[in-house]
N, C-alpha and C. Protein backbone atom coordinates (compact mmCIF):
# COMPACT_ATOMS: atom_id res chain seq x y z
N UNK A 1 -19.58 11.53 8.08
CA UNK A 1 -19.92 10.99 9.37
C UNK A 1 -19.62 12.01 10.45
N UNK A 2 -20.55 11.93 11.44
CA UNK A 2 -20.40 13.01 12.18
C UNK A 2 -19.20 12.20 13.44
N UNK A 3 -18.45 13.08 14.02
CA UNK A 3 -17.86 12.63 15.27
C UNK A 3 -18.64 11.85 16.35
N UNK A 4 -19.60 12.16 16.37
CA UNK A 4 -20.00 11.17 17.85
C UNK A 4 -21.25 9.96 17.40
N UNK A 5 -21.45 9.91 15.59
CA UNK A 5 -21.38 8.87 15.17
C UNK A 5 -20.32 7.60 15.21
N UNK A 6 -19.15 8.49 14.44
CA UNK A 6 -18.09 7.32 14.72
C UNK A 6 -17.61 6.91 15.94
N UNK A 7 -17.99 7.42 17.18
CA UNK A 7 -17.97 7.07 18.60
C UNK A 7 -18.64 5.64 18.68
N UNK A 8 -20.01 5.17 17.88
CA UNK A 8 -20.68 4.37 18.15
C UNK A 8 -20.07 2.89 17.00
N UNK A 9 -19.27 2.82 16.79
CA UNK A 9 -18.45 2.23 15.96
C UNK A 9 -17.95 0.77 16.23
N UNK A 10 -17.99 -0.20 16.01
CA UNK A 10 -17.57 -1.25 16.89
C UNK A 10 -16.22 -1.58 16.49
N UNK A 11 -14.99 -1.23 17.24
CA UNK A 11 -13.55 -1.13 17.45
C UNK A 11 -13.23 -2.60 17.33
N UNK A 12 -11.91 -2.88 15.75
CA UNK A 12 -12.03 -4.24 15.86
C UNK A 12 -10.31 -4.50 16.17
N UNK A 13 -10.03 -5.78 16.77
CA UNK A 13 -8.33 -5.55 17.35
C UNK A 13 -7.61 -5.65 16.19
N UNK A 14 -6.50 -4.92 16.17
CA UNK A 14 -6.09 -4.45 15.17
C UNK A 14 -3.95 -4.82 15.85
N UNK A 15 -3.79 -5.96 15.94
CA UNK A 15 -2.28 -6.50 16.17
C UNK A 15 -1.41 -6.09 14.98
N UNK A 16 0.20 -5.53 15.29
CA UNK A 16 0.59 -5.63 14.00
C UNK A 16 0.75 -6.76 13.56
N UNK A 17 0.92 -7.31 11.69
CA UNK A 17 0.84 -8.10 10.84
C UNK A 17 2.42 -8.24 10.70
N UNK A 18 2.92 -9.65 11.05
CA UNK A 18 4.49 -10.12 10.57
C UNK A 18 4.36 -10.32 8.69
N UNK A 19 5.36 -9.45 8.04
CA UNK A 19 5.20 -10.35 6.53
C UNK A 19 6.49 -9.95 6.68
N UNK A 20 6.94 -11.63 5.51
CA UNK A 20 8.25 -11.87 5.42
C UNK A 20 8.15 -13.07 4.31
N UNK A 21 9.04 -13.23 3.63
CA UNK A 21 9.29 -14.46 2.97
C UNK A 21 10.70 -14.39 2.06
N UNK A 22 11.38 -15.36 2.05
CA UNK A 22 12.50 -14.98 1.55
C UNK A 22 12.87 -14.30 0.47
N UNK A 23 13.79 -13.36 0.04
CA UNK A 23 14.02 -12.67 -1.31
C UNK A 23 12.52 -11.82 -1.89
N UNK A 24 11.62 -11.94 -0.82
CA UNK A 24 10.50 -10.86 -1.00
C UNK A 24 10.44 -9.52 -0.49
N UNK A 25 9.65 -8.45 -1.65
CA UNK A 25 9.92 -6.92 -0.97
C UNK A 25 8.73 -6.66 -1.22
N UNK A 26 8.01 -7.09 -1.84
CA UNK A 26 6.34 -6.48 -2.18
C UNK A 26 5.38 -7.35 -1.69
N UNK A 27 4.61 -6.80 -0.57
CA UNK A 27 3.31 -7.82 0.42
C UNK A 27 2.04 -7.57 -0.23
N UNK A 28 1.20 -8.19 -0.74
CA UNK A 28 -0.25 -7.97 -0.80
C UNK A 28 -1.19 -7.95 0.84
N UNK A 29 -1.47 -7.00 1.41
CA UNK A 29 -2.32 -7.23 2.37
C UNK A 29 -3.84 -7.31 1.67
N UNK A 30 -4.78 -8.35 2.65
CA UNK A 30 -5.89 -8.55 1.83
C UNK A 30 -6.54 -7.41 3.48
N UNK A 31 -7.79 -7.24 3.12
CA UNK A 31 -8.42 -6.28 4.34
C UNK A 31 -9.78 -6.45 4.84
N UNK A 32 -10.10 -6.63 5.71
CA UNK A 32 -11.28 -6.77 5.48
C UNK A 32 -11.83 -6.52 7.28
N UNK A 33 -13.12 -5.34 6.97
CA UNK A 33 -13.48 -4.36 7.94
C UNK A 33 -15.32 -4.32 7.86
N UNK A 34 -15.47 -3.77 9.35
CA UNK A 34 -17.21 -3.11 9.26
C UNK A 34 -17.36 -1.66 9.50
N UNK A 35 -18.59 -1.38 8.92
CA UNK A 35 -18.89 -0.15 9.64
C UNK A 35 -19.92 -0.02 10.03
N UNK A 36 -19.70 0.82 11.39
CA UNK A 36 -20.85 0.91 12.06
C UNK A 36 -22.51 0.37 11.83
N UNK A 37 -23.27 0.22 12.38
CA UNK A 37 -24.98 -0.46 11.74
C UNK A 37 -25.51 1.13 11.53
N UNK A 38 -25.17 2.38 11.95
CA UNK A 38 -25.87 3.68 12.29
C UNK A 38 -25.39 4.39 11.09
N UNK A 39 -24.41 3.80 9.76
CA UNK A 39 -24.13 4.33 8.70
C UNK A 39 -24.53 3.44 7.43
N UNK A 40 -25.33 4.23 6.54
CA UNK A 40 -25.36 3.08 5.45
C UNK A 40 -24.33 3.54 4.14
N UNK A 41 -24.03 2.15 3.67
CA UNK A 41 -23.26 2.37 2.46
C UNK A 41 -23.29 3.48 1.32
N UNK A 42 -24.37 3.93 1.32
CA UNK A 42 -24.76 4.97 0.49
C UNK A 42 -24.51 5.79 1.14
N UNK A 43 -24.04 6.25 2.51
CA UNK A 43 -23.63 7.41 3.00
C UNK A 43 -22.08 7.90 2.98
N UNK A 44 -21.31 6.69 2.40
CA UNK A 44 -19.91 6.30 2.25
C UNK A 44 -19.74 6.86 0.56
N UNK A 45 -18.51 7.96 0.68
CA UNK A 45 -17.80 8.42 -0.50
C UNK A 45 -16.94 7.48 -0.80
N UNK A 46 -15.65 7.19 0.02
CA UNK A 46 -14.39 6.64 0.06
C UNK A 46 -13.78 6.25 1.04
N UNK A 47 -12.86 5.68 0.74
CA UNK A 47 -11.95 5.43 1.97
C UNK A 47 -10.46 5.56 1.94
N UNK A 48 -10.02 5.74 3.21
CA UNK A 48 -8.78 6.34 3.20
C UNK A 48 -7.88 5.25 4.03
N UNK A 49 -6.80 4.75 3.99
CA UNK A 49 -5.69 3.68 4.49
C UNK A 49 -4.51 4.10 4.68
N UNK A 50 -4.01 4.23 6.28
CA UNK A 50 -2.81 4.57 6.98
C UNK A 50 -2.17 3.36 7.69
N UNK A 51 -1.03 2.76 6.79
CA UNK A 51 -0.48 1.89 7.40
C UNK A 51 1.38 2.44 7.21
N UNK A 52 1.43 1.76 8.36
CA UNK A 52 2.77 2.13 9.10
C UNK A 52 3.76 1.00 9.46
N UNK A 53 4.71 1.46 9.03
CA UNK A 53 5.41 0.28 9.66
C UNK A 53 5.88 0.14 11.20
N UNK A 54 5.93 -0.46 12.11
CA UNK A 54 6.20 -0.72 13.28
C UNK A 54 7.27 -0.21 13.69
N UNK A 55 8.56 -0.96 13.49
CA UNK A 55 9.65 -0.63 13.85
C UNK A 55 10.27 0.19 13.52
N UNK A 56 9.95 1.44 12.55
CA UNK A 56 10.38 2.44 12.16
C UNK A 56 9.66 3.31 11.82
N UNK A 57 8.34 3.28 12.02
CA UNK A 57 7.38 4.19 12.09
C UNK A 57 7.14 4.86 10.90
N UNK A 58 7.64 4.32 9.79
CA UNK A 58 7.81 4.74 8.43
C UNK A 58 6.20 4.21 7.84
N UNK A 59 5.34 5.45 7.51
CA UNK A 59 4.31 5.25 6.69
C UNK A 59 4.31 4.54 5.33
N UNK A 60 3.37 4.04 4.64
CA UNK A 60 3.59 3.39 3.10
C UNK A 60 2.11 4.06 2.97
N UNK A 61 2.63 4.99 1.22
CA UNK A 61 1.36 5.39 0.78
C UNK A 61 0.86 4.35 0.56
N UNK A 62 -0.63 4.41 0.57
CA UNK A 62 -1.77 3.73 -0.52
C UNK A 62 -3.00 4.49 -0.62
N UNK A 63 -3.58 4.30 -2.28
CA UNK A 63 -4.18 5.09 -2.38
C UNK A 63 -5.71 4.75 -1.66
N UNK A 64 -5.84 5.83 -1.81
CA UNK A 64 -7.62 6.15 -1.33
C UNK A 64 -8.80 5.22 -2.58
N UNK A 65 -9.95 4.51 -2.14
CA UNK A 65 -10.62 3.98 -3.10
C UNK A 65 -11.87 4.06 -2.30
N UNK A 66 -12.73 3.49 -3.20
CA UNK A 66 -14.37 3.50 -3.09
C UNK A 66 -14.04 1.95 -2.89
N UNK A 67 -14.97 1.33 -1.69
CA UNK A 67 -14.73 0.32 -1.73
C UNK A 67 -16.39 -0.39 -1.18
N UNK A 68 -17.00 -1.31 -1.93
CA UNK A 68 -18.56 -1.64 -1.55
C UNK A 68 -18.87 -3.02 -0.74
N UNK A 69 -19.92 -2.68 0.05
CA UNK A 69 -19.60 -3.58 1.02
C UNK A 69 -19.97 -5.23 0.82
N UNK A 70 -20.26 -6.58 0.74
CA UNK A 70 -20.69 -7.64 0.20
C UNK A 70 -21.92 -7.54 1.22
N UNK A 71 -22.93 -8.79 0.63
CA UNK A 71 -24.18 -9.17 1.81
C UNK A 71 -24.70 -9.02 3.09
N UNK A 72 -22.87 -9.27 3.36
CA UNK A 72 -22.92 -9.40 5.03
C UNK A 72 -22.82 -7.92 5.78
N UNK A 73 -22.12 -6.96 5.00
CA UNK A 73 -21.84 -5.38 5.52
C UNK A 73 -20.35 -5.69 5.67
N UNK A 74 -19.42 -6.49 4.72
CA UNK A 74 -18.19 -6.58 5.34
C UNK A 74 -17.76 -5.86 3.96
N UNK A 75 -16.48 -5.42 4.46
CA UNK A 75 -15.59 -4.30 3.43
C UNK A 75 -14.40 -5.16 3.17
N UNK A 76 -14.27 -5.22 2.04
CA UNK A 76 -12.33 -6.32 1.76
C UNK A 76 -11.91 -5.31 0.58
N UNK A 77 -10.90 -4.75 0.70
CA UNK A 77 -9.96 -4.56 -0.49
C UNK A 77 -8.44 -5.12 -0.13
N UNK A 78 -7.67 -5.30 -0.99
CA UNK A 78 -6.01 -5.24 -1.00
C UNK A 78 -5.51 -4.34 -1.21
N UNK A 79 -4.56 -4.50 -0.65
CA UNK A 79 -3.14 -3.36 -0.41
C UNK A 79 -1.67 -3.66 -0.37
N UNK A 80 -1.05 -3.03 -1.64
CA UNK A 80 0.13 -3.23 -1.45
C UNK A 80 1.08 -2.30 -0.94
N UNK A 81 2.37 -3.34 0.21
CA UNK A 81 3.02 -2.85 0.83
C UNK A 81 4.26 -3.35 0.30
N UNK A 82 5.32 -2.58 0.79
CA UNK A 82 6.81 -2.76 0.59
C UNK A 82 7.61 -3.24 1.88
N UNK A 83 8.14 -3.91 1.87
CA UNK A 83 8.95 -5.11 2.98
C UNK A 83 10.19 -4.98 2.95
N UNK A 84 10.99 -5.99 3.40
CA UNK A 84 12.39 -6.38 2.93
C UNK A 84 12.71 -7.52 3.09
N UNK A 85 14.04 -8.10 3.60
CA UNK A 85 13.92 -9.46 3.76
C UNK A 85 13.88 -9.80 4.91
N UNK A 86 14.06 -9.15 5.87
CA UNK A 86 13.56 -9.38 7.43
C UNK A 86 12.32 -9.14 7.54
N UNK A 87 11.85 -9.91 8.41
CA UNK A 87 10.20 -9.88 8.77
C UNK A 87 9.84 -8.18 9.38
N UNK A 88 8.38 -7.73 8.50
CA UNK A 88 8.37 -6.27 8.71
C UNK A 88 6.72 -6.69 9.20
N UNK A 89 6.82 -5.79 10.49
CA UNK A 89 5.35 -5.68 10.74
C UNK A 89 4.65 -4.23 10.17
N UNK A 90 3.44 -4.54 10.50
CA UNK A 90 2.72 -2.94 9.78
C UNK A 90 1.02 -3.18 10.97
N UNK A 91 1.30 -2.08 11.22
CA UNK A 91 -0.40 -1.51 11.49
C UNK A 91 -1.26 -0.83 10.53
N UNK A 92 -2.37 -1.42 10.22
CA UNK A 92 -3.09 -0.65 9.17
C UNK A 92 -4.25 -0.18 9.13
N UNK A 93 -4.67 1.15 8.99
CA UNK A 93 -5.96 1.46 9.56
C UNK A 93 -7.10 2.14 8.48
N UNK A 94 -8.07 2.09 8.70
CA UNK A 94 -9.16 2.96 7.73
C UNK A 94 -9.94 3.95 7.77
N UNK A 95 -10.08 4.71 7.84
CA UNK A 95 -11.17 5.50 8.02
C UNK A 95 -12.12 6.20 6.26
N UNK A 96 -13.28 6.50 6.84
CA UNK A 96 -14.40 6.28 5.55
C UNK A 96 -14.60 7.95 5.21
N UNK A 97 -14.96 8.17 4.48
CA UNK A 97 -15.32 9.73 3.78
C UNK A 97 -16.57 9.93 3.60
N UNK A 98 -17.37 10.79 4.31
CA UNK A 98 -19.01 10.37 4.12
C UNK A 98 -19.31 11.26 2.84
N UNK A 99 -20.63 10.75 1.97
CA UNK A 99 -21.02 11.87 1.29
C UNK A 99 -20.52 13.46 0.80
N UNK A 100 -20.76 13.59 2.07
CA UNK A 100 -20.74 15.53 2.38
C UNK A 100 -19.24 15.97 2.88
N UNK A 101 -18.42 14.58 2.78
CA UNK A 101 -17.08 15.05 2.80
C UNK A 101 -16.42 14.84 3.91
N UNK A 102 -17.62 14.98 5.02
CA UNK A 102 -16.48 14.82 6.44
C UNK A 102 -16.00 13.19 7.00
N UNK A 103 -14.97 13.14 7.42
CA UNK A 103 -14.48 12.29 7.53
C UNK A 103 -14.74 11.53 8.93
N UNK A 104 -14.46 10.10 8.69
CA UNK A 104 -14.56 9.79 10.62
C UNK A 104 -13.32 9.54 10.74
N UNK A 105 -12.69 8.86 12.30
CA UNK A 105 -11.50 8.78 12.72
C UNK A 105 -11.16 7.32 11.94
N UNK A 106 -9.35 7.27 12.23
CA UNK A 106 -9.00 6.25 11.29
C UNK A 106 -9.50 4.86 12.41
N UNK A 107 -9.61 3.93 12.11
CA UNK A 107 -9.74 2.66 12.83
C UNK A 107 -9.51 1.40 12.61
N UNK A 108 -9.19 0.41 13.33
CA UNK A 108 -8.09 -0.72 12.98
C UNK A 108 -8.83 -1.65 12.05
N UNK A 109 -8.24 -2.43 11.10
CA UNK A 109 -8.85 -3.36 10.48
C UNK A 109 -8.50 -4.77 10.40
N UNK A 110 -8.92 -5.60 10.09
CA UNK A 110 -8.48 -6.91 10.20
C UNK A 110 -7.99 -7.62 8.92
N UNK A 111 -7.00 -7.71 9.28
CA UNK A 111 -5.60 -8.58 7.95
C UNK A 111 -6.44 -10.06 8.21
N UNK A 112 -6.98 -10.24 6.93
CA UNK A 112 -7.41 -11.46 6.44
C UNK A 112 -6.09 -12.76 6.17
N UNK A 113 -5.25 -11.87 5.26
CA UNK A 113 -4.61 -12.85 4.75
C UNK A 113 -3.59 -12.12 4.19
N UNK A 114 -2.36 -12.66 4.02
CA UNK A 114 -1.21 -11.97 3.29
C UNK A 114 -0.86 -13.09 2.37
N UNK A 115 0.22 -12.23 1.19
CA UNK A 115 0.30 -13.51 0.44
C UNK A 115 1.36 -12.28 -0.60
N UNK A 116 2.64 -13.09 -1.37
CA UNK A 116 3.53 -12.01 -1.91
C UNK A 116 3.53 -12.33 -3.27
């Protein structure tokens, strides 16, 4: 994707996510995102996921996947994160890998649902 493609992108709000539940350390985030109408799925290699934790700014890997879009053009995968027993927020973001390799900027996605 070129840069001033992903300019044309429709930016979705992206709040951090509270997960917590008692004696829990491992969160399933569920995900679910668009991309742009000016990119088609077939122009999409992969995708890449930067989520962070809030209050300590401490990143959590996850890996990179191919992820395809359903009917509607919507994108859902899960992701697991690591918690503790105090409520941990996280920001989590995506950005896509085109074809030919170049990348667009990361951008917010929308937490469907959590569940541990």
């Amino acid at each position: 994707m070129k840069h001033d493609e992903a300019d044309k992108a429709t930016t979705i709000p992206n709040a951090p996510r509270r997960l917590s539940q008692a004696g829990q350390s491992q969160y399933t985030i569920i995900l679910a995102w668009q991309i742009s109408d000016n990119v088609r799925p077939d122009q999409i290699a992969g995708h890449t996921f930067k989520v962070t934790a809030v209050a300590t700014g401490q990143p959590q890997f996850v890996p990179a996947t191919q992820v395809k879009p359903d009917g509607r053009g919507w994108y859902q995968h899960e992701i697991g994160v690591s918690g503790g027993s105090r409520p941990v927020y996280f920001n989590v973001q995506v950005r896509a890998q085109a074809s030919n390799g170049e990348y667009g900027p990361f951008c917010p996605v929308v937490v469907c649902n959590t569940s541990s």
